[in-house]
PDB file of N, CA and C in Angstrom:
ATOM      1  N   UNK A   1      91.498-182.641 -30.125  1.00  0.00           N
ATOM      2  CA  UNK A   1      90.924-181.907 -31.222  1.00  0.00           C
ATOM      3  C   UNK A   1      91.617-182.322 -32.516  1.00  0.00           C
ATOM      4  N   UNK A   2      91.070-182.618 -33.632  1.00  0.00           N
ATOM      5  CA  UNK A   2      91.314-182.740 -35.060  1.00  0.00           C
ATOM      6  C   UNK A   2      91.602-181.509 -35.770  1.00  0.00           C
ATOM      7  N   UNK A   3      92.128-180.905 -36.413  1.00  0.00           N
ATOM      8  CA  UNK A   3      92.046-179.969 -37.408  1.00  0.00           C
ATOM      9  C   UNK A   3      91.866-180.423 -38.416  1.00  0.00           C
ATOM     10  N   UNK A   4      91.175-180.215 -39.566  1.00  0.00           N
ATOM     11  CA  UNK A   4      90.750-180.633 -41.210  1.00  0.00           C
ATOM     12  C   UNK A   4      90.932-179.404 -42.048  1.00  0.00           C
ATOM     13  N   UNK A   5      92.283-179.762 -42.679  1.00  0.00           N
ATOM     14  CA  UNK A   5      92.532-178.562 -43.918  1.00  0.00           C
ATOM     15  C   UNK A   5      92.557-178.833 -45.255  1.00  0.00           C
ATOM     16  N   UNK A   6      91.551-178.327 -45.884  1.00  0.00           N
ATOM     17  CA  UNK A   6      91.623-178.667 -47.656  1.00  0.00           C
ATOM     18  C   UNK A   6      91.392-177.506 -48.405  1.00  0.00           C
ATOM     19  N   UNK A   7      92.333-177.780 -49.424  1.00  0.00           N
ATOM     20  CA  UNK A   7      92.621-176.878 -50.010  1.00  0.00           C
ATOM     21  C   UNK A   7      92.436-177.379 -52.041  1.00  0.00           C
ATOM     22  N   UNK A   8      91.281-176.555 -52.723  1.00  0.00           N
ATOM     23  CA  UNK A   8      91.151-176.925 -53.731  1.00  0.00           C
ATOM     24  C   UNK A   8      91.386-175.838 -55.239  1.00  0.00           C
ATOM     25  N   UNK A   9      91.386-177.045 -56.329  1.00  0.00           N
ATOM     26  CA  UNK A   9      91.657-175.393 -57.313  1.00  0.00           C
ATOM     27  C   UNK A   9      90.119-176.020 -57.911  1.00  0.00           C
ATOM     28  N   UNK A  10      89.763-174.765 -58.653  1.00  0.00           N
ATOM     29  CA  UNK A  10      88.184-175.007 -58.928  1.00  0.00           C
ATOM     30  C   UNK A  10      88.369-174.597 -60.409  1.00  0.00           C
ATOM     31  N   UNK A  11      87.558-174.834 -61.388  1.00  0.00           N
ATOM     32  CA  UNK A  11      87.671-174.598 -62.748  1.00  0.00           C
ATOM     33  C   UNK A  11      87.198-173.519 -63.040  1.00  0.00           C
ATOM     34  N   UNK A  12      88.000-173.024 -64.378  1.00  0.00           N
ATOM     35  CA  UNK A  12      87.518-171.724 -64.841  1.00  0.00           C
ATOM     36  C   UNK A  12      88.206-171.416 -65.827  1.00  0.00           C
ATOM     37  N   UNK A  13      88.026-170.708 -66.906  1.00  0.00           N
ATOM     38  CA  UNK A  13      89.024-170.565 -67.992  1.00  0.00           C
ATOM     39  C   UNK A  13      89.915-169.065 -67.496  1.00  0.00           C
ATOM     40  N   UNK A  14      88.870-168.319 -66.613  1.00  0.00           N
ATOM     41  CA  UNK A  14      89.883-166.715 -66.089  1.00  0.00           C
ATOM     42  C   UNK A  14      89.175-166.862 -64.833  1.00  0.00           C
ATOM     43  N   UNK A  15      90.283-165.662 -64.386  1.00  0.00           N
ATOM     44  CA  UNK A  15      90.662-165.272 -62.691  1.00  0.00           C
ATOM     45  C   UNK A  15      89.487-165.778 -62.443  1.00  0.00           C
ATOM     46  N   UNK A  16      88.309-164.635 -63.415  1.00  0.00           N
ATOM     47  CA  UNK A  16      87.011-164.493 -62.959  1.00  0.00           C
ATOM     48  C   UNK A  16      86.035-165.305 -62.902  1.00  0.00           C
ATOM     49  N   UNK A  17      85.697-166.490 -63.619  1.00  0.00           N
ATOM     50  CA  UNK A  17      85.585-167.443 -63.199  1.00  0.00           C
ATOM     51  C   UNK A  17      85.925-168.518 -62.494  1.00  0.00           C
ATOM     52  N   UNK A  18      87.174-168.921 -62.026  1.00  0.00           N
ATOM     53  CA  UNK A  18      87.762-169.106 -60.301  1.00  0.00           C
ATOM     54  C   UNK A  18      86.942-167.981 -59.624  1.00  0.00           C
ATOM     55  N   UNK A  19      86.960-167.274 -59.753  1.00  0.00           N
ATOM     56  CA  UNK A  19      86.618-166.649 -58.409  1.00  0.00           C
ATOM     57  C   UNK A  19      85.019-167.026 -58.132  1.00  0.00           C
ATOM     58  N   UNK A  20      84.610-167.102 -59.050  1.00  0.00           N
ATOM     59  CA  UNK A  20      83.118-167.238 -59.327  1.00  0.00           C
ATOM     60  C   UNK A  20      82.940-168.493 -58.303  1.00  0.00           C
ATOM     61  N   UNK A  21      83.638-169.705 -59.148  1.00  0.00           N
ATOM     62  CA  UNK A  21      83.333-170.912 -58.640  1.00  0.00           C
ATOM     63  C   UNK A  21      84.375-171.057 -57.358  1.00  0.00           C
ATOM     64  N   UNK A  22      85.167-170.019 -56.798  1.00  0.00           N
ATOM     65  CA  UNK A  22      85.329-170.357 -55.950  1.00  0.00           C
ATOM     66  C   UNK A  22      84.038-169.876 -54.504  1.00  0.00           C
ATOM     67  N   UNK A  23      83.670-168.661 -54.710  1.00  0.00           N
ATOM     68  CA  UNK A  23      82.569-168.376 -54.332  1.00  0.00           C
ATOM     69  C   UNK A  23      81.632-169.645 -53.977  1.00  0.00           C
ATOM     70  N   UNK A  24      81.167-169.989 -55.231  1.00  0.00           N
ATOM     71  CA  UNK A  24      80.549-171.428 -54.642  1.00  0.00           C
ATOM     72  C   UNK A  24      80.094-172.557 -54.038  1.00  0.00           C
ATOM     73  N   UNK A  25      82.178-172.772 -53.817  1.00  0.00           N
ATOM     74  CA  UNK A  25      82.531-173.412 -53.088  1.00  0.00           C
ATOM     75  C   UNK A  25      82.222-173.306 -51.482  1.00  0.00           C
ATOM     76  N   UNK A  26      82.669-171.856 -51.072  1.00  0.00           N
ATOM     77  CA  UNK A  26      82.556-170.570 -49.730  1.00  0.00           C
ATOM     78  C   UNK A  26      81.259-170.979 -49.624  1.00  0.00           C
ATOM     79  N   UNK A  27      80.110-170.412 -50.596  1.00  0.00           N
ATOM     80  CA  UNK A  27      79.098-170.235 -49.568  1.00  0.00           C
ATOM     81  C   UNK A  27      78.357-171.748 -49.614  1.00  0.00           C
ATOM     82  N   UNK A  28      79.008-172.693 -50.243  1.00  0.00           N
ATOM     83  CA  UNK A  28      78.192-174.096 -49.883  1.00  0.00           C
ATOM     84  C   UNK A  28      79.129-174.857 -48.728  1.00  0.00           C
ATOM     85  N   UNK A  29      80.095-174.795 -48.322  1.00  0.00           N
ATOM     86  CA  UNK A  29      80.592-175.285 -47.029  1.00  0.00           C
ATOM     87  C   UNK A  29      80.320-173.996 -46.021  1.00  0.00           C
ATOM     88  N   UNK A  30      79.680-172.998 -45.825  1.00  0.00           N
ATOM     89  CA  UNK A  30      79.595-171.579 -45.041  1.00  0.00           C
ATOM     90  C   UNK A  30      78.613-172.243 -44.286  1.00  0.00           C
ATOM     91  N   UNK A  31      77.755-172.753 -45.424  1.00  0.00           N
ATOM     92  CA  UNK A  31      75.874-173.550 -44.914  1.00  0.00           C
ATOM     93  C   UNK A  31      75.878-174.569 -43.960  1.00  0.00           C
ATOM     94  N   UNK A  32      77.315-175.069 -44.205  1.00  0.00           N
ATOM     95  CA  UNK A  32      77.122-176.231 -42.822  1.00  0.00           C
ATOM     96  C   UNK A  32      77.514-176.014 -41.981  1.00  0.00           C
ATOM     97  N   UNK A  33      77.684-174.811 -41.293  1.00  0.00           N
ATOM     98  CA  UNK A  33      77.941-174.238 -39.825  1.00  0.00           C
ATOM     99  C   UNK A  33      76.766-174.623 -39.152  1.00  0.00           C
ATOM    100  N   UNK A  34      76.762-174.951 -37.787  1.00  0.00           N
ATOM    101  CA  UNK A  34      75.537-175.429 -36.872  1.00  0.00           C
ATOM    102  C   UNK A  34      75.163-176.840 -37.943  1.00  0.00           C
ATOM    103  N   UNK A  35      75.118-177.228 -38.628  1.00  0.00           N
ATOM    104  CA  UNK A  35      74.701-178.546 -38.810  1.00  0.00           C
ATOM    105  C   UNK A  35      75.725-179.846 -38.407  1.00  0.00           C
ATOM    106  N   UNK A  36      76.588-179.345 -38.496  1.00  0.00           N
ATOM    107  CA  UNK A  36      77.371-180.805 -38.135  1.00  0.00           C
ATOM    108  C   UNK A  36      77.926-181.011 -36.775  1.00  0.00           C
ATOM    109  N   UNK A  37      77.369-182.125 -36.133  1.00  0.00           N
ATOM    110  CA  UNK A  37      77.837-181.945 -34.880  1.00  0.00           C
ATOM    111  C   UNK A  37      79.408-182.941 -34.489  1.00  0.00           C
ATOM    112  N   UNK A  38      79.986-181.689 -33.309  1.00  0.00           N
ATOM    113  CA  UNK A  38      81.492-181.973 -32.992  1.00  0.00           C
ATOM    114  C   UNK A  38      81.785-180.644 -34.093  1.00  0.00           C
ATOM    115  N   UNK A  39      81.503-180.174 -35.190  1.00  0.00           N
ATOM    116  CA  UNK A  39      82.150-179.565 -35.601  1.00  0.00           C
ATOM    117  C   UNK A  39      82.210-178.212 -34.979  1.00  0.00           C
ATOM    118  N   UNK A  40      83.485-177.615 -34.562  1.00  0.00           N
ATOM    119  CA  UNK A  40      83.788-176.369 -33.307  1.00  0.00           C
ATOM    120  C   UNK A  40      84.250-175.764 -34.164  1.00  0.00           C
ATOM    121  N   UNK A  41      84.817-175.271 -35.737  1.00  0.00           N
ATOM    122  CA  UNK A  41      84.849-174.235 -35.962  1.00  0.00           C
ATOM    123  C   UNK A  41      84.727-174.579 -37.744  1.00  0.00           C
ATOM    124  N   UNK A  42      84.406-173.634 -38.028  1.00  0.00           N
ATOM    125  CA  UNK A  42      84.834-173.985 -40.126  1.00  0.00           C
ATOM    126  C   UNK A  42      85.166-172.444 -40.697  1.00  0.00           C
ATOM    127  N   UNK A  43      85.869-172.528 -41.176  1.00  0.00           N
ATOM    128  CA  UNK A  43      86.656-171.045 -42.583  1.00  0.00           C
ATOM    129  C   UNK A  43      86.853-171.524 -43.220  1.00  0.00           C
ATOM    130  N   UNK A  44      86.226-170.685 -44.658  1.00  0.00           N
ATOM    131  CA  UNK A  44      86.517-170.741 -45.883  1.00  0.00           C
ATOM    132  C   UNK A  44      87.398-169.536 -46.533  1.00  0.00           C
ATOM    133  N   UNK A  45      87.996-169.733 -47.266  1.00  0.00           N
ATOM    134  CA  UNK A  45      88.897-168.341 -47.556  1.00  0.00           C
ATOM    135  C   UNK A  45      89.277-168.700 -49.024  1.00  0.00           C
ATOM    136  N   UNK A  46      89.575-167.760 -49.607  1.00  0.00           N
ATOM    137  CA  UNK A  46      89.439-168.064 -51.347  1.00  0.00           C
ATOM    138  C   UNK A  46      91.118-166.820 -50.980  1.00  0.00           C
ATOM    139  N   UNK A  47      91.861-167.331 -51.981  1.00  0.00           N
ATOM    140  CA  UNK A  47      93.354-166.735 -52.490  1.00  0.00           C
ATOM    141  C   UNK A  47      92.747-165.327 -53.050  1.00  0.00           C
ATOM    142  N   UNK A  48      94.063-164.734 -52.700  1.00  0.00           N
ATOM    143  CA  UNK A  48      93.801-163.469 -52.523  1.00  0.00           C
ATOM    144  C   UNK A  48      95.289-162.957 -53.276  1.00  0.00           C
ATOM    145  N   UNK A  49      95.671-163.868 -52.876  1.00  0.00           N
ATOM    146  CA  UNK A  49      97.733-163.758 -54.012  1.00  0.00           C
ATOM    147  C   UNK A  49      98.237-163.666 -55.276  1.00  0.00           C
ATOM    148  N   UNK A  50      96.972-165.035 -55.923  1.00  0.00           N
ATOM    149  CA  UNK A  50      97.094-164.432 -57.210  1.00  0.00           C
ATOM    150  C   UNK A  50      98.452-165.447 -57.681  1.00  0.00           C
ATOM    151  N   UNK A  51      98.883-165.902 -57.052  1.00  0.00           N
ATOM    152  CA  UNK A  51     100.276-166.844 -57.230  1.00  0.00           C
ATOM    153  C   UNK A  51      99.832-168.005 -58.292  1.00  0.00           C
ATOM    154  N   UNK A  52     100.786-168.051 -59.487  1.00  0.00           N
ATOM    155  CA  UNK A  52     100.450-169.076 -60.052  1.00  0.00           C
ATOM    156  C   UNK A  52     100.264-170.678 -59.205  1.00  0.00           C
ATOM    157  N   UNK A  53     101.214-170.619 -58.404  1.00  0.00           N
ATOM    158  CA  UNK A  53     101.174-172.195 -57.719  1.00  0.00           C
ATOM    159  C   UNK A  53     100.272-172.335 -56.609  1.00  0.00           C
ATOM    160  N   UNK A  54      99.484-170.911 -56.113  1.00  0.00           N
ATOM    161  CA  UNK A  54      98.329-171.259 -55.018  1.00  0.00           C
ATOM    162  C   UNK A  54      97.018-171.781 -55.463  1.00  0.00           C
ATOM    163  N   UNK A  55      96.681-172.452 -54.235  1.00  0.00           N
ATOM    164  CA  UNK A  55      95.188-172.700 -54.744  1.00  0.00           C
ATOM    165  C   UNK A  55      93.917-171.718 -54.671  1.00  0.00           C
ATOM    166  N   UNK A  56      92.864-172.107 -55.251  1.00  0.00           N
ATOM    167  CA  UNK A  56      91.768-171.091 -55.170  1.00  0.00           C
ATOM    168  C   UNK A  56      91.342-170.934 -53.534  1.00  0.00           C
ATOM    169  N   UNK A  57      90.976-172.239 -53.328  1.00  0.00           N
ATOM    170  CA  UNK A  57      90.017-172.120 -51.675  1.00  0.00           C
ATOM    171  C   UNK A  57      90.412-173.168 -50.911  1.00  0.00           C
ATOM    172  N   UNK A  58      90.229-172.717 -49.961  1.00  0.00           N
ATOM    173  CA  UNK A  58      90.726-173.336 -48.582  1.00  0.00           C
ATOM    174  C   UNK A  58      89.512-173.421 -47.172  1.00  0.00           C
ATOM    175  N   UNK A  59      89.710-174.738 -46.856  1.00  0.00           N
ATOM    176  CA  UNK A  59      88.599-175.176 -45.828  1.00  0.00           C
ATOM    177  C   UNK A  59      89.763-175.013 -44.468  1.00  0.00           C
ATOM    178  N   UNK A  60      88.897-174.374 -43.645  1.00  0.00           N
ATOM    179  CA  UNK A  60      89.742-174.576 -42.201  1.00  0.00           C
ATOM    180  C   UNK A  60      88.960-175.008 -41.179  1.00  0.00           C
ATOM    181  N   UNK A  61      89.170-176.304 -40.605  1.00  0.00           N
ATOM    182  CA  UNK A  61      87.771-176.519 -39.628  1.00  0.00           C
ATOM    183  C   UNK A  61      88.667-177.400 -38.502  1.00  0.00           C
ATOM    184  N   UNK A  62      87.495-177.470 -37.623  1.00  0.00           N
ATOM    185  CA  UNK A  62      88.462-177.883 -35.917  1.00  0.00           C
ATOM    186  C   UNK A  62      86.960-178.628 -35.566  1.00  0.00           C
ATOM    187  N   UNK A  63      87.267-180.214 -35.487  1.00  0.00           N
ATOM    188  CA  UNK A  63      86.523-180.951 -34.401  1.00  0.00           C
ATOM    189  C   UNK A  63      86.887-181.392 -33.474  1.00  0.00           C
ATOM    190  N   UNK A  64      86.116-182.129 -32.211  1.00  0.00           N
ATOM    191  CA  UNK A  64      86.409-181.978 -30.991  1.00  0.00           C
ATOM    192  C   UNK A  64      86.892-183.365 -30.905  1.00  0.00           C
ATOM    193  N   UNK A  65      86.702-184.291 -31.873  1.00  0.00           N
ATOM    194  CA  UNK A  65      87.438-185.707 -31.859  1.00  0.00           C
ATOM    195  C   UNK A  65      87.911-186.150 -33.218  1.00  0.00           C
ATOM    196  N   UNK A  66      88.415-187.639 -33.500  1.00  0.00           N
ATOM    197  CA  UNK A  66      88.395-188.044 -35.033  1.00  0.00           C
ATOM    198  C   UNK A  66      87.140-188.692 -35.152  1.00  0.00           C
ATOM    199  N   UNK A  67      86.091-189.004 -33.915  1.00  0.00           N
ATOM    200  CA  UNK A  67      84.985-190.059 -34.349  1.00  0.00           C
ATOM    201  C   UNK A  67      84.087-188.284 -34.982  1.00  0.00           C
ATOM    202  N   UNK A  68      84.112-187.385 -34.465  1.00  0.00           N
ATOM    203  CA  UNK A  68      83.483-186.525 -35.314  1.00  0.00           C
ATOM    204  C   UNK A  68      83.966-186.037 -36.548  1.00  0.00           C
ATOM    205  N   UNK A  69      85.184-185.905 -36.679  1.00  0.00           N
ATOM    206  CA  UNK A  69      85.462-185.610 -38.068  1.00  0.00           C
ATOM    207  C   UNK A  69      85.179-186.953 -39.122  1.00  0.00           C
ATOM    208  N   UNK A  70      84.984-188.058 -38.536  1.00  0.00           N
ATOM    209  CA  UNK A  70      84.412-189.517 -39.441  1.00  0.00           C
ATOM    210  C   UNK A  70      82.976-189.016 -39.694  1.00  0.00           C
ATOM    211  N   UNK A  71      82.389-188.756 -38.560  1.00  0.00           N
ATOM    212  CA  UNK A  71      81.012-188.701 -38.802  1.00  0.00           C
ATOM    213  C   UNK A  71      80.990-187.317 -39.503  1.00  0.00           C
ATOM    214  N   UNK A  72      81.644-186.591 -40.209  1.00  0.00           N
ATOM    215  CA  UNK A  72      81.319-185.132 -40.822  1.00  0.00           C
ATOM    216  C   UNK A  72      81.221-185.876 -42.237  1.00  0.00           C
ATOM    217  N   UNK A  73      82.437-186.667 -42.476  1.00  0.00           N
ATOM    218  CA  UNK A  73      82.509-187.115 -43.737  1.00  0.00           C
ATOM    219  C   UNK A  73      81.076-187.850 -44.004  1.00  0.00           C
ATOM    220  N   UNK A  74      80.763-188.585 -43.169  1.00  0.00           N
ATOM    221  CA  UNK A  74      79.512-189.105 -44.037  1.00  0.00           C
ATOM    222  C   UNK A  74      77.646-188.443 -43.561  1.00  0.00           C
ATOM    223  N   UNK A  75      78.470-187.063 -43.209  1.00  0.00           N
ATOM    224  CA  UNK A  75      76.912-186.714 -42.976  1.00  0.00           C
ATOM    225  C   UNK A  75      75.865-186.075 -44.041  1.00  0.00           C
ATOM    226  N   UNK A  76      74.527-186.028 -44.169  1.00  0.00           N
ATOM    227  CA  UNK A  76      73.692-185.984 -45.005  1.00  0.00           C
ATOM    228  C   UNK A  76      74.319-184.466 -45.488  1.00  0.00           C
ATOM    229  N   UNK A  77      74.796-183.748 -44.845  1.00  0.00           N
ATOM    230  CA  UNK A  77      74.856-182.033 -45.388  1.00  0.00           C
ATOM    231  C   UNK A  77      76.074-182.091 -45.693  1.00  0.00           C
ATOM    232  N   UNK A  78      76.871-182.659 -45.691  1.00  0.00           N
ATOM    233  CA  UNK A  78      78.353-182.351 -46.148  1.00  0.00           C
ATOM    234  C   UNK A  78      78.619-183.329 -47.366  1.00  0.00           C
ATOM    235  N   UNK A  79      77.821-184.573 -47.385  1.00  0.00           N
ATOM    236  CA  UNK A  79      77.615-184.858 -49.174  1.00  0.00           C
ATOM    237  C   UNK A  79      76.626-184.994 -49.982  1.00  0.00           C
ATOM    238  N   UNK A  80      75.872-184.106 -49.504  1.00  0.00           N
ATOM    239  CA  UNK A  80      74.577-183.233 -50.485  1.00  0.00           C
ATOM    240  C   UNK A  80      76.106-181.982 -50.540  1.00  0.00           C
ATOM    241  N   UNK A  81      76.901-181.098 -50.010  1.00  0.00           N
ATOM    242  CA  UNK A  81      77.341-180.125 -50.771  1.00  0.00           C
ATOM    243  C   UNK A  81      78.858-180.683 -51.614  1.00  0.00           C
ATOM    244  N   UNK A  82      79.066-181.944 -51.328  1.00  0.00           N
ATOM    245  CA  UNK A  82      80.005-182.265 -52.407  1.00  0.00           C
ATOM    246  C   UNK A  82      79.782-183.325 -53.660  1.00  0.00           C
ATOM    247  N   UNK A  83      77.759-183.351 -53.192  1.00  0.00           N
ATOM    248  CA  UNK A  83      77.621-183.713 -54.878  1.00  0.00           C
ATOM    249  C   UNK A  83      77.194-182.047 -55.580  1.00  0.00           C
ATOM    250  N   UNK A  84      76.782-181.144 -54.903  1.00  0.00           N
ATOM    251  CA  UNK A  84      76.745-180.200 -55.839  1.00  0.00           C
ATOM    252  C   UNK A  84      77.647-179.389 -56.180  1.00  0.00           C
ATOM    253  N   UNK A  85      79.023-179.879 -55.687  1.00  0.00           N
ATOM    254  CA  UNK A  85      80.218-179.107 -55.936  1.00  0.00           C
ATOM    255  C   UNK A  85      81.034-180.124 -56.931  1.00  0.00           C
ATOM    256  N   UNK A  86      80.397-181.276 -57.394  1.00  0.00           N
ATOM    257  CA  UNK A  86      81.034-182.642 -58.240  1.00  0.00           C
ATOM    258  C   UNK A  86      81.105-181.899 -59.336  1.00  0.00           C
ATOM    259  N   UNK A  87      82.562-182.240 -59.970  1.00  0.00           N
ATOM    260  CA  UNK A  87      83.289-181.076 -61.349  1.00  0.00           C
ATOM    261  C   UNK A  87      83.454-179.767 -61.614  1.00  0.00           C
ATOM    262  N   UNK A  88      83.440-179.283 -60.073  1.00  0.00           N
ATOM    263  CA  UNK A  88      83.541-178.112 -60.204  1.00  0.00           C
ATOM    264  C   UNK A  88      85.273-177.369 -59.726  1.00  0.00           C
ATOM    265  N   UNK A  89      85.548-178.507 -58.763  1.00  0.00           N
ATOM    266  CA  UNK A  89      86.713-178.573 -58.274  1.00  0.00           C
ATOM    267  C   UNK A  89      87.560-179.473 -59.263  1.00  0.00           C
ATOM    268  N   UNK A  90      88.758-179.372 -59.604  1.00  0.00           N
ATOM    269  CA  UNK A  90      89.846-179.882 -60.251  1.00  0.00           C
ATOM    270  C   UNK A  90      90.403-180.728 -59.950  1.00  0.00           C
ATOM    271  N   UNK A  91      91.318-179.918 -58.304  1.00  0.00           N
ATOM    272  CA  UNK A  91      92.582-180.756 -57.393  1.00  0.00           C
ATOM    273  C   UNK A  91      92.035-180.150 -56.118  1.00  0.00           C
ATOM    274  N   UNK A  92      92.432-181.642 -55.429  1.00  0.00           N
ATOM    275  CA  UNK A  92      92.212-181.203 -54.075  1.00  0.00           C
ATOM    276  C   UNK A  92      93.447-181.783 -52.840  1.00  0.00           C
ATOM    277  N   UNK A  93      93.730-180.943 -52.118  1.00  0.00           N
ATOM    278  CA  UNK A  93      94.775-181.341 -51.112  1.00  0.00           C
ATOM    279  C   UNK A  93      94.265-181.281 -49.894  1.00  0.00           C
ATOM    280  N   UNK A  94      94.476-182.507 -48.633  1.00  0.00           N
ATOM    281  CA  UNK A  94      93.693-182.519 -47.426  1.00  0.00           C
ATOM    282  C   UNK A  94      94.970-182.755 -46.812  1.00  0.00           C
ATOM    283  N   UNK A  95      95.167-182.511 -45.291  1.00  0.00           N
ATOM    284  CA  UNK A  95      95.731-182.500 -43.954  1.00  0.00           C
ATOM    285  C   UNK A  95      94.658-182.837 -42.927  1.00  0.00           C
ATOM    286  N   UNK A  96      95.240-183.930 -42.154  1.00  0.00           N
ATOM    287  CA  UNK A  96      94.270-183.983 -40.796  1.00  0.00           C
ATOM    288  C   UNK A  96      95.262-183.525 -40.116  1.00  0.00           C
ATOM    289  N   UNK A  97      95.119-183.176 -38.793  1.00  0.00           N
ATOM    290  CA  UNK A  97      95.914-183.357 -37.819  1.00  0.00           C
ATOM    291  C   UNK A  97      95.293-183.069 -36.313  1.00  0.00           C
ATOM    292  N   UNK A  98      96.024-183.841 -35.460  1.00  0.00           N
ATOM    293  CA  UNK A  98      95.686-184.078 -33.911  1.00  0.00           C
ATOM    294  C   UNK A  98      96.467-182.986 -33.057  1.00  0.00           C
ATOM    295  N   UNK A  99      95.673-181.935 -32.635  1.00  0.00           N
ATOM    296  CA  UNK A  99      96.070-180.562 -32.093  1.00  0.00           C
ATOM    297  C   UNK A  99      96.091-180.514 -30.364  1.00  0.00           C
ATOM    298  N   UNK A 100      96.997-180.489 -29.674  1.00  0.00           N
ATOM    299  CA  UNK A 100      96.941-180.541 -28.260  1.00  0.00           C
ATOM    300  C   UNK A 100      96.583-178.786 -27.560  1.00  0.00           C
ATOM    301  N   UNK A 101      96.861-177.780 -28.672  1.00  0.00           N
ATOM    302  CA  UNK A 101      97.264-177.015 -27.830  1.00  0.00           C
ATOM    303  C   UNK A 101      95.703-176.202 -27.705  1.00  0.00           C
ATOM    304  N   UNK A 102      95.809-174.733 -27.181  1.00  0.00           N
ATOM    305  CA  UNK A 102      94.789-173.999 -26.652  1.00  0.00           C
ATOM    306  C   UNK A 102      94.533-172.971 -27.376  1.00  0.00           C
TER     307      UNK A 102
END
């Protein structure tokens, strides 16, 4: 199993707009549940801390290989939602990692 964690800050001049566009973010990766196949789990979660140094939103997802997490990256639904998320995000930080356990 793969795990795929990214974590982005999204633009806004206040809270409230982060939150807005982090929203955005949530419910346009929410949409590709059941579309991508191999993909076994996805969470989105938007900061809740408030910490100057955290980020807005966070992707949490689990595929069942790396040839599926390759094929997520270039599938028709996952960049149709990161051209409509193009400049909306700032910074972005990714982690893969290869998970043995249960």
């Amino acid at each position: 199993m793969i795990k795929h964690i990214v974590m982005w800050d999204v633009q806004g001049a206040t809270a409230e707009d982060r939150a807005r566009n982090g929203q955005r973010v949530k419910q346009a990766f929410e949409g590709l549940r059941r579309q991508i196949p191999g993909l076994l789990r996805l969470e989105i979660g938007l900061d809740v801390s408030g910490a100057e140094y955290a980020c807005d939103a966070v992707l949490y997802s689990e595929f069942e290989s790396r040839e599926a997490l390759d094929a997520y990256a270039h599938h028709p639904a996952h960049t149709q939602v990161r051209h409509e998320l193009e400049g909306l995000r700032t910074a972005r930080h990714q982690v893969d990692f290869e998970s043995h356990s249960t």
